[in-house]
N, C-alpha and C. Protein backbone atom coordinates (compact mmCIF):
# COMPACT_ATOMS: atom_id res chain seq x y z
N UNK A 1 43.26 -62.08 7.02
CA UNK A 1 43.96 -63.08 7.80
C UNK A 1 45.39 -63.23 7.29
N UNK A 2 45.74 -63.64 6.20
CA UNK A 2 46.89 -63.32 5.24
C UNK A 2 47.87 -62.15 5.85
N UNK A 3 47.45 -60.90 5.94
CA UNK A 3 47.47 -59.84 6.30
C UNK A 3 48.59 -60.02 7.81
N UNK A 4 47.30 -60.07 8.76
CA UNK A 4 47.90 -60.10 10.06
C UNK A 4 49.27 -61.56 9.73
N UNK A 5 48.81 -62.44 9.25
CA UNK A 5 50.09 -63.30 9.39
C UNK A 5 51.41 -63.10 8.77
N UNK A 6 51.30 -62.07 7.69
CA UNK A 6 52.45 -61.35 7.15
C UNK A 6 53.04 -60.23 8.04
N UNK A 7 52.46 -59.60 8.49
CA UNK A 7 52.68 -58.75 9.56
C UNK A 7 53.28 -59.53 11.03
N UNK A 8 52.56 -60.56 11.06
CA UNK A 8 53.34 -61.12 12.24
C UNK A 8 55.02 -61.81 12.20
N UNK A 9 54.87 -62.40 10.86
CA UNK A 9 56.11 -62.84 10.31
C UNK A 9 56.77 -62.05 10.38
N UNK A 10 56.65 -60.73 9.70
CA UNK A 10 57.48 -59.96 9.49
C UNK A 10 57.99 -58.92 10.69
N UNK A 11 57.42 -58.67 12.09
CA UNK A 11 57.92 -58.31 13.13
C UNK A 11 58.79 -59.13 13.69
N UNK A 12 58.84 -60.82 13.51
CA UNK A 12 59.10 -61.41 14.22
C UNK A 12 60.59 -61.59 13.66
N UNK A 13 60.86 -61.16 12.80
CA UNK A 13 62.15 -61.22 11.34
C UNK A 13 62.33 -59.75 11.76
N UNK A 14 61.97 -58.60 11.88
CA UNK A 14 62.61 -57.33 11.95
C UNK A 14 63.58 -57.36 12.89
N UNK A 15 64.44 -56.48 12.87
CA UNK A 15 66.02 -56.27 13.72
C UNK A 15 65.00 -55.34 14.96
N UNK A 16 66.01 -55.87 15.81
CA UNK A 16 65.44 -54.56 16.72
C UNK A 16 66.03 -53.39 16.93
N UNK A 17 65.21 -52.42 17.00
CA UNK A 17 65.88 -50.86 16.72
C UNK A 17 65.29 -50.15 18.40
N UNK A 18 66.36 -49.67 18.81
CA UNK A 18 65.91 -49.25 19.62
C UNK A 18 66.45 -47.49 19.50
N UNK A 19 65.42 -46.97 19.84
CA UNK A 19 65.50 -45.66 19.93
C UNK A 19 66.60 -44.88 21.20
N UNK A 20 66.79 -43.68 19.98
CA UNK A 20 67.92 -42.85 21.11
C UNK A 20 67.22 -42.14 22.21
N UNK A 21 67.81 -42.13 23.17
CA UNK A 21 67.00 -41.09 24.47
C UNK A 21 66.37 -39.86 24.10
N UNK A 22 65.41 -39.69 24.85
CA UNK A 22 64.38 -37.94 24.05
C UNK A 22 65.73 -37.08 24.41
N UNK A 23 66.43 -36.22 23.55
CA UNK A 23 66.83 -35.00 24.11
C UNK A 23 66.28 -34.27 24.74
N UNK A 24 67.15 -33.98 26.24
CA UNK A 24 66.37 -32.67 26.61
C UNK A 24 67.13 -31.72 26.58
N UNK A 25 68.39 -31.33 26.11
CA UNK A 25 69.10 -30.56 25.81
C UNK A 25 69.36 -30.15 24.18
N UNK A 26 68.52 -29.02 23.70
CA UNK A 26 68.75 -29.03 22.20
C UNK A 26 69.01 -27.59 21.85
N UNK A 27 70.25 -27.66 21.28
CA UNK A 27 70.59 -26.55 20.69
C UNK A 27 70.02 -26.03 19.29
N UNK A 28 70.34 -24.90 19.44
CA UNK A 28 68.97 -24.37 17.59
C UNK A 28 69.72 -24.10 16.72
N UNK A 29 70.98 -24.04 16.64
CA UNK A 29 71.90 -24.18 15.78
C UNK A 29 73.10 -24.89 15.81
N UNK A 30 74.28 -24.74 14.79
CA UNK A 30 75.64 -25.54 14.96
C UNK A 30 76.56 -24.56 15.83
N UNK A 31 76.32 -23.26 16.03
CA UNK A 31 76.97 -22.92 17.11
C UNK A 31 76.99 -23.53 18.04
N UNK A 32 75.76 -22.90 18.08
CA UNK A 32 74.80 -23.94 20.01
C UNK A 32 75.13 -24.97 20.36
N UNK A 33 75.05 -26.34 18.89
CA UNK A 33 75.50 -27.51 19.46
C UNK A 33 76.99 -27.60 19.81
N UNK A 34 78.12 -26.47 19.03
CA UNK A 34 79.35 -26.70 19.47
C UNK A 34 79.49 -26.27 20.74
N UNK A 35 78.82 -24.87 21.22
CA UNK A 35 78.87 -24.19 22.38
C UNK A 35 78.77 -25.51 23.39
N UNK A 36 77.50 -26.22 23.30
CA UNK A 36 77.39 -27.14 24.54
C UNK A 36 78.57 -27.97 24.25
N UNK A 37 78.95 -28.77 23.16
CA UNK A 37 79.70 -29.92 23.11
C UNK A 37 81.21 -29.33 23.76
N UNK A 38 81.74 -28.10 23.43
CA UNK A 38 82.74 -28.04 24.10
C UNK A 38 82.29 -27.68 25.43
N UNK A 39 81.33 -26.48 25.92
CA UNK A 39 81.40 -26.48 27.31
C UNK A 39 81.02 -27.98 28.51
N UNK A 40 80.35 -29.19 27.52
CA UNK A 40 80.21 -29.99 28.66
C UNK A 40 82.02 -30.58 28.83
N UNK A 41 82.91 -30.61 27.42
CA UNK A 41 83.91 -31.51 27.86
C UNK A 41 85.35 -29.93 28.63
N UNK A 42 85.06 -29.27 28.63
CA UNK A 42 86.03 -28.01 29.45
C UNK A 42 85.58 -27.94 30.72
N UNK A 43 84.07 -28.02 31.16
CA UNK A 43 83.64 -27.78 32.50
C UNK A 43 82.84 -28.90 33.12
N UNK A 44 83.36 -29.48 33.79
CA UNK A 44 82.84 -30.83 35.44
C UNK A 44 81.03 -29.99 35.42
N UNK A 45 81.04 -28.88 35.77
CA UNK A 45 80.10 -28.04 36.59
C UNK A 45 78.94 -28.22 35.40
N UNK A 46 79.08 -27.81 33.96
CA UNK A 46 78.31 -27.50 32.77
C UNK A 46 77.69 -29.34 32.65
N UNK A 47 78.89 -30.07 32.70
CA UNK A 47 78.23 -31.57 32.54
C UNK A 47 77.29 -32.36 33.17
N UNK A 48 77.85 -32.11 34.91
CA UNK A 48 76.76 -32.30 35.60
C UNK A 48 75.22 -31.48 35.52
N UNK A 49 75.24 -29.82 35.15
CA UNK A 49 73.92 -29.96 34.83
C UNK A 49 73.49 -30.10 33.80
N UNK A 50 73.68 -30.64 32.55
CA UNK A 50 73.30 -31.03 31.54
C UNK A 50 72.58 -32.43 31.97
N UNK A 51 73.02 -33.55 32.72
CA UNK A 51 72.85 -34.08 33.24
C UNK A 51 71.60 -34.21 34.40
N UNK A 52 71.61 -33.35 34.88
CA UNK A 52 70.59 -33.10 35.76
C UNK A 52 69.50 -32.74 34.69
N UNK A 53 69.68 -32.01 34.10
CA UNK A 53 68.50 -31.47 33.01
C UNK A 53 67.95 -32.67 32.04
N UNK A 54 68.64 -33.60 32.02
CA UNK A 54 68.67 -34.72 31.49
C UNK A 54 67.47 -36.25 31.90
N UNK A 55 68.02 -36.00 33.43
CA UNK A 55 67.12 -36.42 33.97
C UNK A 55 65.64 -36.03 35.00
N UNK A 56 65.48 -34.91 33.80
CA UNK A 56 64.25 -33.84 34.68
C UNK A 56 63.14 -33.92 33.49
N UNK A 57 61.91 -33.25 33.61
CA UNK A 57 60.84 -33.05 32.78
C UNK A 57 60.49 -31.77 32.46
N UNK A 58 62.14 -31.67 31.78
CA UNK A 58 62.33 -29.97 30.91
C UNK A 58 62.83 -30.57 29.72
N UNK A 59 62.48 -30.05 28.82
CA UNK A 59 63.12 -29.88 27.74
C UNK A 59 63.99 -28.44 27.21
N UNK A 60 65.29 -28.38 27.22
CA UNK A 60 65.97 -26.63 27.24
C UNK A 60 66.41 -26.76 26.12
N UNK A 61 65.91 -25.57 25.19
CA UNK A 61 66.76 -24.82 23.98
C UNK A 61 67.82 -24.42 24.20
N UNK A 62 68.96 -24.20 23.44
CA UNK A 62 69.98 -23.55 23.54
C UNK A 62 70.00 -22.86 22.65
N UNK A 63 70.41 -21.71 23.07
CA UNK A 63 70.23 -20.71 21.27
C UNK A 63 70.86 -19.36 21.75
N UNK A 64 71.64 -19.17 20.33
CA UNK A 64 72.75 -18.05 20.49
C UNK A 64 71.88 -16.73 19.48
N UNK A 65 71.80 -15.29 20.18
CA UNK A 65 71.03 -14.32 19.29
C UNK A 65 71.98 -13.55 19.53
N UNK A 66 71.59 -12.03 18.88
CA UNK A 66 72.00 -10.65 19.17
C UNK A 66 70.79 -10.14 20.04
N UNK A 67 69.83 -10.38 20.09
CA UNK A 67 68.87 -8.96 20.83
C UNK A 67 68.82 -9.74 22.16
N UNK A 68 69.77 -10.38 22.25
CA UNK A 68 69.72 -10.57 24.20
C UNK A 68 70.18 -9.19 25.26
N UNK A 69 69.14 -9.32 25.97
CA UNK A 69 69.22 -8.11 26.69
C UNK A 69 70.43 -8.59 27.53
N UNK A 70 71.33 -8.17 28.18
CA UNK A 70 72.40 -8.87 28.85
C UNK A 70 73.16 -9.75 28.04
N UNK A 71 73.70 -10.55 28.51
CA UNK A 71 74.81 -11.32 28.21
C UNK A 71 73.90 -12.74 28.23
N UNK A 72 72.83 -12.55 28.89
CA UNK A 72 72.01 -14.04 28.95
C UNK A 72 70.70 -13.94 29.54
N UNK A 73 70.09 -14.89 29.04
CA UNK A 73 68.71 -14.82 29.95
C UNK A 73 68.24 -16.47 29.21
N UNK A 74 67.16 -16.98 30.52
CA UNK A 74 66.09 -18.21 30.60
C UNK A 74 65.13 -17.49 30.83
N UNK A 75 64.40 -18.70 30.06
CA UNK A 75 62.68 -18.17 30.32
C UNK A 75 61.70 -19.67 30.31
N UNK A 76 61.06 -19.52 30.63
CA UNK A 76 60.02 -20.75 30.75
C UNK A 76 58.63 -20.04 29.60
N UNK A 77 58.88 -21.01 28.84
CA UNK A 77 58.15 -20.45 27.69
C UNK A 77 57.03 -21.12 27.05
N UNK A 78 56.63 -22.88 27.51
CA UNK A 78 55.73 -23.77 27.44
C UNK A 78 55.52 -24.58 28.37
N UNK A 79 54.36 -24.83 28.94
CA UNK A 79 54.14 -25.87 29.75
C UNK A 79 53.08 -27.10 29.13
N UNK A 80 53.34 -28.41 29.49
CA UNK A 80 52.28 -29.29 29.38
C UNK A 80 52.14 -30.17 30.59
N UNK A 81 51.09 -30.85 30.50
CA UNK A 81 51.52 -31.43 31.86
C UNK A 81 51.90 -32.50 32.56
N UNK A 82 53.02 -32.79 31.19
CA UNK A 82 54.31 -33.82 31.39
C UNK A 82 55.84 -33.23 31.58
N UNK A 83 55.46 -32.03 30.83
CA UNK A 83 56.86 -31.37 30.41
C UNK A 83 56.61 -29.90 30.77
N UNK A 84 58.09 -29.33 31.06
CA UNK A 84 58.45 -27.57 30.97
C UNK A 84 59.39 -27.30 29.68
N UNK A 85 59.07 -26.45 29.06
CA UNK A 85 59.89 -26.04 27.81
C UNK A 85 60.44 -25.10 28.04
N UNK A 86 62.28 -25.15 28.33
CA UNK A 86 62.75 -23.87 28.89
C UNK A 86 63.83 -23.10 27.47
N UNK A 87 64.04 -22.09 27.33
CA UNK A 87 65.09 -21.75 26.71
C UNK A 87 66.32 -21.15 27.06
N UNK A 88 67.22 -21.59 27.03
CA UNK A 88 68.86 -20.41 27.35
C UNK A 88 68.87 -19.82 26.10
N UNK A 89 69.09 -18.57 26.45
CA UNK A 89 69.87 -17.52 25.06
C UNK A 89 71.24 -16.98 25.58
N UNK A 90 72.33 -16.74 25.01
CA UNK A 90 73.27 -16.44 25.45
C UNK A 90 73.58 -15.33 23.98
N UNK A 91 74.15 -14.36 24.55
CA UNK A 91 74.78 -13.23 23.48
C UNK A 91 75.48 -14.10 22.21
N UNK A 92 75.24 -13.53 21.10
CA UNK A 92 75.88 -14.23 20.38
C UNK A 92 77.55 -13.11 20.35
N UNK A 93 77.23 -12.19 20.61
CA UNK A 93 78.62 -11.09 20.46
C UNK A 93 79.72 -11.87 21.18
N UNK A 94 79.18 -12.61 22.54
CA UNK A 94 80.33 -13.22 23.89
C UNK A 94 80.81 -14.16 23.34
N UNK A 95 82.31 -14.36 23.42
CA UNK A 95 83.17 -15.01 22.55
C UNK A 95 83.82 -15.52 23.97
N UNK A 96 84.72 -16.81 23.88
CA UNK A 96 85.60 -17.42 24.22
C UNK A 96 85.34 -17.98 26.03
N UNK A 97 86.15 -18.20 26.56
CA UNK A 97 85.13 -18.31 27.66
C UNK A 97 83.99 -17.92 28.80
N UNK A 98 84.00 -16.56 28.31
CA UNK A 98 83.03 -15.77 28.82
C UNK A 98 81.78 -16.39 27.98
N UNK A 99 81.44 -17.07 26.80
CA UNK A 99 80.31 -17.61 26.19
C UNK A 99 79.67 -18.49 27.02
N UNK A 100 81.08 -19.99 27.47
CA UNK A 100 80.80 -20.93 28.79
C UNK A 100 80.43 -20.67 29.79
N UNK A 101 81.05 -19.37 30.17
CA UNK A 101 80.52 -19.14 31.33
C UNK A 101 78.93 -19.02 31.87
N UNK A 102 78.51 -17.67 30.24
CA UNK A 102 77.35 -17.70 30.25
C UNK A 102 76.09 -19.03 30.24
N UNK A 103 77.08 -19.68 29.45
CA UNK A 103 76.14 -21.17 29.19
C UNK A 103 75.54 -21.82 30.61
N UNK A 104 76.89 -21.91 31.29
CA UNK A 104 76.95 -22.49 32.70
C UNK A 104 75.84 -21.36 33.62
N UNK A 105 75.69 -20.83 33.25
CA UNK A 105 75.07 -19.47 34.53
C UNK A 105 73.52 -19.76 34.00
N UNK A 106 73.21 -19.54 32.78
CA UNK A 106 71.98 -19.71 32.00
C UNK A 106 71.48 -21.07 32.02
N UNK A 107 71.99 -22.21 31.84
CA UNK A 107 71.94 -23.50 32.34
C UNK A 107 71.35 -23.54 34.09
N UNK A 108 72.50 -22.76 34.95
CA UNK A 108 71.88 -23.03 36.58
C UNK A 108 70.81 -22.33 36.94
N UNK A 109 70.15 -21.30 35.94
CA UNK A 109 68.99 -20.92 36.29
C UNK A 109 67.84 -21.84 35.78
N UNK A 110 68.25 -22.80 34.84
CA UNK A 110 67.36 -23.37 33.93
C UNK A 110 66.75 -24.22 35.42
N UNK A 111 68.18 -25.42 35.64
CA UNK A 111 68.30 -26.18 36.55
C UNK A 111 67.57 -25.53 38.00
N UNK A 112 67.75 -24.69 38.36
CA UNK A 112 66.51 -24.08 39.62
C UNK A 112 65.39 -23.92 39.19
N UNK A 113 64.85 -23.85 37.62
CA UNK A 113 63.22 -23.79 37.43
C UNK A 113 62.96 -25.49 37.80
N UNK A 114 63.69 -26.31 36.90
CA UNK A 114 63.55 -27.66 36.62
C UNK A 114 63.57 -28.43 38.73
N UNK A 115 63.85 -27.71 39.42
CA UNK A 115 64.05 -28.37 40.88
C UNK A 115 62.83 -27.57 41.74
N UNK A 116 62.52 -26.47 40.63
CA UNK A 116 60.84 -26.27 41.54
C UNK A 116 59.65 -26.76 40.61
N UNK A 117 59.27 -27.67 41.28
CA UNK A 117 58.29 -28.35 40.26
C UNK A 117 56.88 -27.66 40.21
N UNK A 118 57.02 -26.60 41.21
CA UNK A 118 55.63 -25.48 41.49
C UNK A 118 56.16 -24.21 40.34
N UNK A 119 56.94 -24.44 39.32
CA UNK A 119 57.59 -23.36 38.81
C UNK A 119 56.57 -24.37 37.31
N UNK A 120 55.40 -23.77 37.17
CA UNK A 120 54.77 -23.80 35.83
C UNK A 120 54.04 -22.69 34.85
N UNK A 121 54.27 -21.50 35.48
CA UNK A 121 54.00 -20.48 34.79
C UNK A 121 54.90 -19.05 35.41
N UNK A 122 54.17 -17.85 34.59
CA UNK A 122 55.03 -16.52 34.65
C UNK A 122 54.47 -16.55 36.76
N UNK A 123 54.07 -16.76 36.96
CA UNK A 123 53.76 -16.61 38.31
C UNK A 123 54.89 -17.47 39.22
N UNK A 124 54.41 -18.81 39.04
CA UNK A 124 55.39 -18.98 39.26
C UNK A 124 56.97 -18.85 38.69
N UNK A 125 57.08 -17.83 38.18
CA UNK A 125 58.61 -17.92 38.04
C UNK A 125 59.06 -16.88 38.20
N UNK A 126 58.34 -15.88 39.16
CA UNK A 126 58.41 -14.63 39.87
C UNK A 126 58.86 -14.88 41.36
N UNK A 127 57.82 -15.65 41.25
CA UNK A 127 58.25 -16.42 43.03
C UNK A 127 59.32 -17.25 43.52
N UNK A 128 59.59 -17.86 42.33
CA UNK A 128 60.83 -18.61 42.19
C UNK A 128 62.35 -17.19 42.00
């Protein structure tokens, strides 16, 4: 009894903390996070879909490699059945604004999985 009444005291005395929004945009490194941070403030187009992705039930990696086949590729790589787990990879070789660009291109494919909500597996994302 003691117990619960210390506990109650003591919620009622705690500050309130309120939590930051779930990211759904997460980069896998400090490239990545600079890549997005400058491409959302250089490009209108990159912000709004960050945004859109933002308010969808994807969660997207961002992540810069070498063994990207192309210059870029998305993939839908987890499903649950609250959430889609998508990833962008973008070349890590592509430098300067050809990187944004890629971001922006790899991003609007993300954004067309995230607007077909029938897009939950390799099947669907053939058809898509």
């Amino acid at each position: 009894m003691l117990s619960a009444i210390l506990l109650s005291a003591f919620v009622a005395i705690a500050p309130s903390v309120i939590a930051p929004p779930f990211p759904r945009v997460r980069p896998m490194s400090e490239d990545a996070r600079a890549l997005v941070e400058d491409a959302a403030r250089r490009s209108p187009t990159i912000a709004r879909l960050l945004r859109t992705i933002d308010r969808s039930d994807a969660v997207v990696y961002v992540d810069l490699r070498f063994e990207v086949r192309g210059e870029g590729a998305t993939t839908l790589f987890a499903v649950s059945p609250y959430w889609r787990f998508i990833r962008v990879t973008t070349d890590k070789r592509v430098r300067g604004y050809r990187r944004i660009e890629m971001l922006g291109h790899e991003l609007q494919h993300a954004v067309e999985i995230i607007q077909a909500p029938d897009v939950r597996d390799s099947d669907g994302m053939r058809r898509l």
